[in-house]
N, C-alpha and C. Protein backbone atom coordinates (compact mmCIF):
# COMPACT_ATOMS: atom_id res chain seq x y z
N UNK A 1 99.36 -11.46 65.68
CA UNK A 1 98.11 -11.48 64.92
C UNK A 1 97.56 -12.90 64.97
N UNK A 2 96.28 -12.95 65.12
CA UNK A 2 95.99 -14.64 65.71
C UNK A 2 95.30 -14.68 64.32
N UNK A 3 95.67 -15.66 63.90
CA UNK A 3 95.47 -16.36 62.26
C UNK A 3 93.44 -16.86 62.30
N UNK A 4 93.26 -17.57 63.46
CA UNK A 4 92.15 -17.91 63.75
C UNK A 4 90.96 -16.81 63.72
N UNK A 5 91.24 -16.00 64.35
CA UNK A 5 90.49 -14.58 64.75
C UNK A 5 90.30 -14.16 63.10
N UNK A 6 91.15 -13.96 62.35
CA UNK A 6 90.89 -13.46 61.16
C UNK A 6 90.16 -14.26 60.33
N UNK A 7 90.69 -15.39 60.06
CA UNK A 7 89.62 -16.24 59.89
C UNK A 7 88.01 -16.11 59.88
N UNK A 8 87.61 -16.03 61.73
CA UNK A 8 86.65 -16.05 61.87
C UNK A 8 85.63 -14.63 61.07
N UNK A 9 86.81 -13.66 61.31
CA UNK A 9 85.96 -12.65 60.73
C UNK A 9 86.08 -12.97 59.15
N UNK A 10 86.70 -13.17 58.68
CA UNK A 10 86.49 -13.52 56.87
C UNK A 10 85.09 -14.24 56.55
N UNK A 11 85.21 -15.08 57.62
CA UNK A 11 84.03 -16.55 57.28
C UNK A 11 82.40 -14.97 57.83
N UNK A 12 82.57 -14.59 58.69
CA UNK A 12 81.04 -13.90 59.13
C UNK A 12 81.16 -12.86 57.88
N UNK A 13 82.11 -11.68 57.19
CA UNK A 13 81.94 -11.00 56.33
C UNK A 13 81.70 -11.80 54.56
N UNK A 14 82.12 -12.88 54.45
CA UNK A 14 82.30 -13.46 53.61
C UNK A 14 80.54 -14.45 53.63
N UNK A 15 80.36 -14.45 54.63
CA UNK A 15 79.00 -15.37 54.59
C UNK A 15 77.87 -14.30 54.73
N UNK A 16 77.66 -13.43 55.58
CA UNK A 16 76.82 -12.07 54.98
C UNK A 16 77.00 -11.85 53.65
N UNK A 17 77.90 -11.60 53.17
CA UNK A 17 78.35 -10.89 51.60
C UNK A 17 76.85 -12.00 50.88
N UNK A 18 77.79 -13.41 50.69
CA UNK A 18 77.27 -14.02 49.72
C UNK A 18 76.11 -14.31 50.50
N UNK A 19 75.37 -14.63 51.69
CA UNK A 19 73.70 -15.15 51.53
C UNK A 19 73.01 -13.41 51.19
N UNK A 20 73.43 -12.34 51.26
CA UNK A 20 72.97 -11.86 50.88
C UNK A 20 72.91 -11.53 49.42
N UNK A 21 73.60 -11.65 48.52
CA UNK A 21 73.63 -11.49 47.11
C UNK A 21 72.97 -12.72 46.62
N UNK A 22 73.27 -13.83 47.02
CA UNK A 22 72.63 -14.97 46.60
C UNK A 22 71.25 -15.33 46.73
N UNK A 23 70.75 -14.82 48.11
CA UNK A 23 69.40 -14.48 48.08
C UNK A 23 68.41 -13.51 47.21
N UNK A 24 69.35 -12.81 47.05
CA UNK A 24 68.66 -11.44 46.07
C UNK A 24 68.46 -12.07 44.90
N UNK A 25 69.62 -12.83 44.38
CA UNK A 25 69.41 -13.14 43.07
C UNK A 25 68.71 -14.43 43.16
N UNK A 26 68.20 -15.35 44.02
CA UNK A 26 67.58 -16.36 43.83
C UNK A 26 65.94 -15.76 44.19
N UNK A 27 65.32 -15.03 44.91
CA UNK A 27 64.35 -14.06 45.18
C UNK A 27 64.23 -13.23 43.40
N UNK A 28 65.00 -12.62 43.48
CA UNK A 28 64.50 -12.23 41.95
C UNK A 28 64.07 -13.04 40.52
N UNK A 29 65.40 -13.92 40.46
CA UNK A 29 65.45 -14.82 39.41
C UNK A 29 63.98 -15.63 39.49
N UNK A 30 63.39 -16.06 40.74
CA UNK A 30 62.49 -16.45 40.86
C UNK A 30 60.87 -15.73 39.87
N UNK A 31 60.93 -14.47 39.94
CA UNK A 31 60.15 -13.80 39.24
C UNK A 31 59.07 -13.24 40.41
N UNK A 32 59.02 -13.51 42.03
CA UNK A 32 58.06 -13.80 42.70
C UNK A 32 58.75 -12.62 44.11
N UNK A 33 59.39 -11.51 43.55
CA UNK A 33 59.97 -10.75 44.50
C UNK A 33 59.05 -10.68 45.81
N UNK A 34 59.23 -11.02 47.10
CA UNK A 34 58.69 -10.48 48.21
C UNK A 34 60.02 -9.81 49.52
N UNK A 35 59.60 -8.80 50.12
CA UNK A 35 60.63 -8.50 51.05
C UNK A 35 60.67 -9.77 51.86
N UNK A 36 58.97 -10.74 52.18
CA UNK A 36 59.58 -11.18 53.32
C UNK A 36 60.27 -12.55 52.84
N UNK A 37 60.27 -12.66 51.89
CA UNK A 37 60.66 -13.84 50.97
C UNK A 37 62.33 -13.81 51.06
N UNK A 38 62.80 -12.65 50.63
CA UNK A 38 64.40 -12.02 50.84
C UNK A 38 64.49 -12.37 51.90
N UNK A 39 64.10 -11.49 53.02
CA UNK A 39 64.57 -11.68 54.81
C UNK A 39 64.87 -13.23 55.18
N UNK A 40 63.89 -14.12 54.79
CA UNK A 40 63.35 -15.20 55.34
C UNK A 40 65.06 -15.67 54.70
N UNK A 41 65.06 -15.67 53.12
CA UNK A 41 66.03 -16.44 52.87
C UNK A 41 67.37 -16.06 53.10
N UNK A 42 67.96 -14.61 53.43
CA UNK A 42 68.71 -14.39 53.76
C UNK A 42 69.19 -14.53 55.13
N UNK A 43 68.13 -14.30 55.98
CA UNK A 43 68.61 -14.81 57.34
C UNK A 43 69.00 -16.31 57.52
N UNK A 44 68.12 -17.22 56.47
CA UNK A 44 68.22 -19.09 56.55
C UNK A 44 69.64 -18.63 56.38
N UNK A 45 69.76 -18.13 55.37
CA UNK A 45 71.20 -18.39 54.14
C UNK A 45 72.34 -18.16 55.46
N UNK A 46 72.54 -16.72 55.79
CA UNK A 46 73.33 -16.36 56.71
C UNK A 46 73.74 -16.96 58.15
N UNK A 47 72.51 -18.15 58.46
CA UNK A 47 72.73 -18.68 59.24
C UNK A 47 73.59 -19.89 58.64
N UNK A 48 72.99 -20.53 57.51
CA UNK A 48 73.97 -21.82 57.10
C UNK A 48 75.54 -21.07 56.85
N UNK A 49 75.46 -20.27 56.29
CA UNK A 49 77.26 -19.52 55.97
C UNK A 49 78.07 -19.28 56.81
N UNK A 50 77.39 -18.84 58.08
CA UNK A 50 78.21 -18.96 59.07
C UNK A 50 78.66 -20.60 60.09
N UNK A 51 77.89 -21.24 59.79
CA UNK A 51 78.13 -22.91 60.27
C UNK A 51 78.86 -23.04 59.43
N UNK A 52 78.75 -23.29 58.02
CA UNK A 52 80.04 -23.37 57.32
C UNK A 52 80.96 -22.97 57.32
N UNK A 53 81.44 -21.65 57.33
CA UNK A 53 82.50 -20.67 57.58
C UNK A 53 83.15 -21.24 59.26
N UNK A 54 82.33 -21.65 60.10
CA UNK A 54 83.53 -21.77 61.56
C UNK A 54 83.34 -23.25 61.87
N UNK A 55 82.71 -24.02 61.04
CA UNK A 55 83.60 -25.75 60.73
C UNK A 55 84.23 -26.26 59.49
N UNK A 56 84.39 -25.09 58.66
CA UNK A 56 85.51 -25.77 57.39
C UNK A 56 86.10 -24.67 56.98
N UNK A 57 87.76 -25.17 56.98
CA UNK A 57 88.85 -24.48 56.98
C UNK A 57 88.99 -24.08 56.32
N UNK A 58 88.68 -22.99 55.53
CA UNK A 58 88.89 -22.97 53.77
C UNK A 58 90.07 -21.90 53.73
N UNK A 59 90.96 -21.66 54.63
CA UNK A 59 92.04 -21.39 54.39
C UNK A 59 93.14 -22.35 53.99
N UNK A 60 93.03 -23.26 55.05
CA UNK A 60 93.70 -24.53 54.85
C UNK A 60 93.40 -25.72 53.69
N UNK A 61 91.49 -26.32 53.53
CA UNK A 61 91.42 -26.16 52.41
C UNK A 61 91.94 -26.20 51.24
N UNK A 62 91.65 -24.65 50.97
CA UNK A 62 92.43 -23.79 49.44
C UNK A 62 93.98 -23.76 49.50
N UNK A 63 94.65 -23.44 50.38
CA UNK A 63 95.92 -23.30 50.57
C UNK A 63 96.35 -24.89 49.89
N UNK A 64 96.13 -26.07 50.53
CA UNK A 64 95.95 -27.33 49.97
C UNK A 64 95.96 -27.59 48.48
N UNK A 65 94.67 -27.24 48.50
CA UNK A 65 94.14 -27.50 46.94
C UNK A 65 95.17 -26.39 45.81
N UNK A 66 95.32 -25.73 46.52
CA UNK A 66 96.84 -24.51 45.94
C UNK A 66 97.73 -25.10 45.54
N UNK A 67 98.47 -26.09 46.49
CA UNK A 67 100.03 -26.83 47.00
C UNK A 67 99.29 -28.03 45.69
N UNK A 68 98.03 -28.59 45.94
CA UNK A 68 98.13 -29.77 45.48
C UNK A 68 98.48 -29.70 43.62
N UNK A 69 97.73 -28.55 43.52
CA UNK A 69 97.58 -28.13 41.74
C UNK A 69 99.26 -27.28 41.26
N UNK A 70 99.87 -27.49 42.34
CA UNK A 70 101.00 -27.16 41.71
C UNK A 70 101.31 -25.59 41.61
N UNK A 71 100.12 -24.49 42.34
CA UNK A 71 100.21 -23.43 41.91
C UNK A 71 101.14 -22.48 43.08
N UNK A 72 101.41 -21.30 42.80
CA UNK A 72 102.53 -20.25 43.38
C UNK A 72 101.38 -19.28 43.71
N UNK A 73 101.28 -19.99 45.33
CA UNK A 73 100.15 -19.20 46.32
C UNK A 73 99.94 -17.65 45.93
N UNK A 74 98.88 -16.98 45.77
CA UNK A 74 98.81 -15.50 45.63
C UNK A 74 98.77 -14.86 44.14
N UNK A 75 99.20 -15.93 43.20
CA UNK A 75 98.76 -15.81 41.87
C UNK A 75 97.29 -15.72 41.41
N UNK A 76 97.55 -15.41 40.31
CA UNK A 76 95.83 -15.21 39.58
C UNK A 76 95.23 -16.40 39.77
N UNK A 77 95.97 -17.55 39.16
CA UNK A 77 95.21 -18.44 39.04
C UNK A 77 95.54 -19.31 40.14
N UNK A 78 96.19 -19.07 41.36
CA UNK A 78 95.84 -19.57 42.85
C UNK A 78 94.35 -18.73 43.18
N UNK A 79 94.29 -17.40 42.72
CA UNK A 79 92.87 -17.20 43.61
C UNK A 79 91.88 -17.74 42.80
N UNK A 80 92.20 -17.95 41.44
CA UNK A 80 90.97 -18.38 41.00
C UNK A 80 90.35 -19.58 41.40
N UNK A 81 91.69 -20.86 41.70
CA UNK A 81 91.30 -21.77 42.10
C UNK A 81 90.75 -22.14 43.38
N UNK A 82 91.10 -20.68 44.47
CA UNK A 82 90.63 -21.02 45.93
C UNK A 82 88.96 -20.10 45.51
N UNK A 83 88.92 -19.28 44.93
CA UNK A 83 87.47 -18.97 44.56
C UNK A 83 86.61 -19.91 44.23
N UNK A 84 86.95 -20.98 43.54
CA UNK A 84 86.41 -21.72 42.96
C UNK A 84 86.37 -23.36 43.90
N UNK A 85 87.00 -23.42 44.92
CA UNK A 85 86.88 -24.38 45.65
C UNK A 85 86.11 -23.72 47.18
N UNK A 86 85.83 -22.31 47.29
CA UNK A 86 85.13 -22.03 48.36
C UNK A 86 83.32 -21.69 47.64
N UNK A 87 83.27 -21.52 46.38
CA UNK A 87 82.50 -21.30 46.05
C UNK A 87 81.62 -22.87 45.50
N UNK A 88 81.91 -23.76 45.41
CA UNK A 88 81.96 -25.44 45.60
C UNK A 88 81.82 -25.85 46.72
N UNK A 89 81.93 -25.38 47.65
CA UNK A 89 81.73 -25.33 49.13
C UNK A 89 80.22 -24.99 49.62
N UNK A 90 80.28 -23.52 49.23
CA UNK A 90 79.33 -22.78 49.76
C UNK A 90 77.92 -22.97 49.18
N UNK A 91 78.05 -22.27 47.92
CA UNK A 91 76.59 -22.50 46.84
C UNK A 91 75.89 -23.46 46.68
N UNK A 92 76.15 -25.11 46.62
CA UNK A 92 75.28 -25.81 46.50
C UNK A 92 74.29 -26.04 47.69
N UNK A 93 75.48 -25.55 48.87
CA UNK A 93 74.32 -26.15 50.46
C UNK A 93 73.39 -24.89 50.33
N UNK A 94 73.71 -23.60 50.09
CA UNK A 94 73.17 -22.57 49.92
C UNK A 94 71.56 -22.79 49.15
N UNK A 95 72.26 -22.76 47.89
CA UNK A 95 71.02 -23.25 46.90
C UNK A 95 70.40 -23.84 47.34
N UNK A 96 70.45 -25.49 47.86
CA UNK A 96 69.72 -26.23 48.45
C UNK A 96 68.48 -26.26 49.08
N UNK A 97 68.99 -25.59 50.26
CA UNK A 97 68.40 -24.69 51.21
C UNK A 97 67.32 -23.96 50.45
N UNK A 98 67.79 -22.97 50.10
CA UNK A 98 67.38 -22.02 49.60
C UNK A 98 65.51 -22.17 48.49
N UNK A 99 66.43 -23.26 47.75
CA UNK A 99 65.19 -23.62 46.56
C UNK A 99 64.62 -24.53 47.30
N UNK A 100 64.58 -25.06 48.43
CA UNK A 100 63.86 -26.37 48.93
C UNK A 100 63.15 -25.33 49.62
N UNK A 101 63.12 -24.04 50.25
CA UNK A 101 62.35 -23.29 50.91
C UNK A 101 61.64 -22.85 50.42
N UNK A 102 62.09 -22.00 49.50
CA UNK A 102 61.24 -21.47 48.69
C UNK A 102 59.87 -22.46 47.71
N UNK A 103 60.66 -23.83 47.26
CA UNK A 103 59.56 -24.66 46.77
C UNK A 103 58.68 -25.06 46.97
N UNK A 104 58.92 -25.42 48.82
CA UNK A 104 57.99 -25.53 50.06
C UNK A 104 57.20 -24.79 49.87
N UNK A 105 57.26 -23.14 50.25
CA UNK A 105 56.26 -22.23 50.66
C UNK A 105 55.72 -22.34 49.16
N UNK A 106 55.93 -22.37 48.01
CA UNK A 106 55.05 -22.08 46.81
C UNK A 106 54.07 -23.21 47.01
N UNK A 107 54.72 -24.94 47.29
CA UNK A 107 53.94 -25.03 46.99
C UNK A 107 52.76 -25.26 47.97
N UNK A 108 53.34 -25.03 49.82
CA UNK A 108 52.10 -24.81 50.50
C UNK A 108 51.35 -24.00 50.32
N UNK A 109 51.59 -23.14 49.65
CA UNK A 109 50.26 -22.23 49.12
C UNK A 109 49.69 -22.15 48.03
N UNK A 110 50.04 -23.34 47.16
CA UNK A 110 48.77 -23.31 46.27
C UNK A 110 49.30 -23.69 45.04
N UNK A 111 50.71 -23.16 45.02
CA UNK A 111 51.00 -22.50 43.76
C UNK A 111 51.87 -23.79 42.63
N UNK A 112 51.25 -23.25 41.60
CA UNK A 112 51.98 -24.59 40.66
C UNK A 112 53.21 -24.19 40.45
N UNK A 113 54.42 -25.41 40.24
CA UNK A 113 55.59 -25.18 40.25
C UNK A 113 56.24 -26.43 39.53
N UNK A 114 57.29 -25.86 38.87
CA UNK A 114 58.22 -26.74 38.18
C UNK A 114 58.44 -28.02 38.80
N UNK A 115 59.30 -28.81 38.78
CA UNK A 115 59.53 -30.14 38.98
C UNK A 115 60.63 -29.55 39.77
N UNK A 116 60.83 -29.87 41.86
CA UNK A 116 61.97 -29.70 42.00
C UNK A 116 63.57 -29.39 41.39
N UNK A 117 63.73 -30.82 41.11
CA UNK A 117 64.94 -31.16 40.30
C UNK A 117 65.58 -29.63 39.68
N UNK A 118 64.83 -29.45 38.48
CA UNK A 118 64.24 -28.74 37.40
C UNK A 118 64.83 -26.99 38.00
N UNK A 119 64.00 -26.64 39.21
CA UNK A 119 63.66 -25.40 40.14
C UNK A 119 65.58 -25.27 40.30
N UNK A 120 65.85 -26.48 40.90
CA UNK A 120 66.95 -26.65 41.97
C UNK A 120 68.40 -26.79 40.77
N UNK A 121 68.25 -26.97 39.84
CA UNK A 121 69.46 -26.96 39.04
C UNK A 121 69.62 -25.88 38.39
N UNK A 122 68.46 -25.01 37.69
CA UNK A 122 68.05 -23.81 37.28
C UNK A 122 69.12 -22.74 37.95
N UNK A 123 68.26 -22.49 39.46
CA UNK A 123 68.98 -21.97 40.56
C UNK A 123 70.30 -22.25 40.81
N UNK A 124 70.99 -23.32 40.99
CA UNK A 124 72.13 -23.54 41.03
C UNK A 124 73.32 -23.21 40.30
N UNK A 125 72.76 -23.22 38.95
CA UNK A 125 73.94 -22.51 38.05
C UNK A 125 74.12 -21.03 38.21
N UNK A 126 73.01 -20.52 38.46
CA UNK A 126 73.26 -19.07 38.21
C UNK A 126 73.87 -18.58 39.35
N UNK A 127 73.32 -19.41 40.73
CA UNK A 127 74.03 -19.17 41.97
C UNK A 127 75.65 -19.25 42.13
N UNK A 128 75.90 -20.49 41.35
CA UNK A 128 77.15 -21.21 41.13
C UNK A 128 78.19 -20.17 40.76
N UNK A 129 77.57 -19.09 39.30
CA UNK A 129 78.58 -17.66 38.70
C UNK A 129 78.23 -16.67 39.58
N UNK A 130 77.07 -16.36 39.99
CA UNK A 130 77.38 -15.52 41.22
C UNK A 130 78.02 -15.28 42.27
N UNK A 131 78.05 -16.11 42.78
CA UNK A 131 78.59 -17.47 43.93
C UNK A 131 80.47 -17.20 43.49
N UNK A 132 81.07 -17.66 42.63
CA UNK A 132 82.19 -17.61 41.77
C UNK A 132 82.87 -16.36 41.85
N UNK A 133 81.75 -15.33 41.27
CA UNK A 133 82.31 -13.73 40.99
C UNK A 133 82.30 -12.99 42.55
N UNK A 134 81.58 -13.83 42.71
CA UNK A 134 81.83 -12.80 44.52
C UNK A 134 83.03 -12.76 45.49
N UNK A 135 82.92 -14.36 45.21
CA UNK A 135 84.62 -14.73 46.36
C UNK A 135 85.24 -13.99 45.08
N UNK A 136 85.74 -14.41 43.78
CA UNK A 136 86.89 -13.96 43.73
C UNK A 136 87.13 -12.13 44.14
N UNK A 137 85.78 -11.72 44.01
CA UNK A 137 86.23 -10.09 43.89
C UNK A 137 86.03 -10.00 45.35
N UNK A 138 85.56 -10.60 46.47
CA UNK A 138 85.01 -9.84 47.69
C UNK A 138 86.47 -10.42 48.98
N UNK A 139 86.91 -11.69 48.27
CA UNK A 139 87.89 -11.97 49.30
C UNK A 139 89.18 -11.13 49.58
N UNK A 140 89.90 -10.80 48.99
CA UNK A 140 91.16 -9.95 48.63
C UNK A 140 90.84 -8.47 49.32
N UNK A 141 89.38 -7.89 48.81
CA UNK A 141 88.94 -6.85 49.49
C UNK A 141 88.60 -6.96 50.83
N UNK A 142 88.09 -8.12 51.55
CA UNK A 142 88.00 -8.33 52.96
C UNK A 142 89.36 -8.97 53.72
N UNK A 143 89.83 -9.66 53.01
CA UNK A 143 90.93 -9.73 53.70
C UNK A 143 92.21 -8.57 53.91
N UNK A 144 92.50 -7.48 52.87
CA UNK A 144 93.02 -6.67 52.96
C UNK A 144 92.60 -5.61 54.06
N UNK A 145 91.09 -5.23 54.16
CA UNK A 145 90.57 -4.58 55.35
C UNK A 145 90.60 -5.33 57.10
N UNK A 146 90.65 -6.80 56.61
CA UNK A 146 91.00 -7.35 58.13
C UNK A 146 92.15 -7.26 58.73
N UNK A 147 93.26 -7.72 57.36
CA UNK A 147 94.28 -7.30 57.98
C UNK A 147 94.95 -5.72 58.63
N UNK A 148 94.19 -5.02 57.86
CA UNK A 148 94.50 -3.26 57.95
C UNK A 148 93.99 -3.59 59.45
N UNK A 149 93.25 -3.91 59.71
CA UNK A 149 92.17 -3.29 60.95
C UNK A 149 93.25 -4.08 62.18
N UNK A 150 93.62 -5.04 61.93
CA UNK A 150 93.94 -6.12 62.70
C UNK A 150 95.77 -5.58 63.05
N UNK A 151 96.22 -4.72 62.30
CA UNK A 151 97.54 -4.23 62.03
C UNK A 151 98.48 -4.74 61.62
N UNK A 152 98.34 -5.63 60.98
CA UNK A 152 99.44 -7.07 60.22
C UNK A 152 98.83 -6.69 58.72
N UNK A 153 100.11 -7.40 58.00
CA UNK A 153 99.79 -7.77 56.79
C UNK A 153 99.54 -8.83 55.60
N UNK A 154 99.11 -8.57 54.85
CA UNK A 154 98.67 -9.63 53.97
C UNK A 154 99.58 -10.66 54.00
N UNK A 155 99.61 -12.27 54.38
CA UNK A 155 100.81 -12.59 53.53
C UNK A 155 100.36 -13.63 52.18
């Protein structure tokens, strides 16, 4: 079973998952729903998640940050803490992105708008528990199906 290969697929299912939920909820939260507003940001999003996902190791990473905190890999509060160091990872470049695009197009077209800063921290928190609740519930479920598929098992 090539450790890498799985990987790669975690990082493409794991980076679809979240630019798509994260977009939804930054598109909504916004108050300013458009489809092409979603597309636009989900495709940006999905493109940054996957650059992230196949230049930072976040197996190795978390596994790390696991060993370093003293915790007994595969516990609750090992996943909480690798949830919480991939989601520290991901969400802020996400957000970034995300609210700097969206702030753009509002305000090339006209439209009055909060104070960056303001827009971009707003967004960030809520992204941040979204962001949070996803890895922890979506990783365990994708990795259990990679490994099924892949014919090895969890370790």
């Amino acid at each position: 079973m090539n450790m890498k290969k799985i990987g790669m697929q975690m990082s493409i299912l794991m980076g679809i998952s979240m630019s798509f939920c994260l977009s939804l909820t930054g598109v909504l939260s916004s108050g300013h729903f458009t489809i092409p507003a979603f597309l636009s940001s989900f495709i940006i999003s999905t493109i940054i998640s996957l650059i992230i996902g196949f230049f930072v190791p976040m197996k190795k990473v978390s596994d790390t940050a696991v060993e370093k905190a003293g915790l007994t890999p595969h516990t609750l509060k090992a996943r909480l803490l690798e949830s919480l160091i991939s989601d520290l990872i991901y969400t802020p470049v996400l957000t970034l992105c995300m609210t700097g695009m969206a702030y753009y197009n509002a305000v090339s077209h006209g439209q009055s708008m909060p104070p960056y800063l303001l827009m971009f921290l707003k967004s960030l928190l809520l992204s941040m528990i979204v962001g949070y609740v996803l890895i922890f519930l979506l990783t365990p479920v994708y990795l259990k199906l990679i490994m099924k598929k892949s014919g090895g098992k969890q370790d």
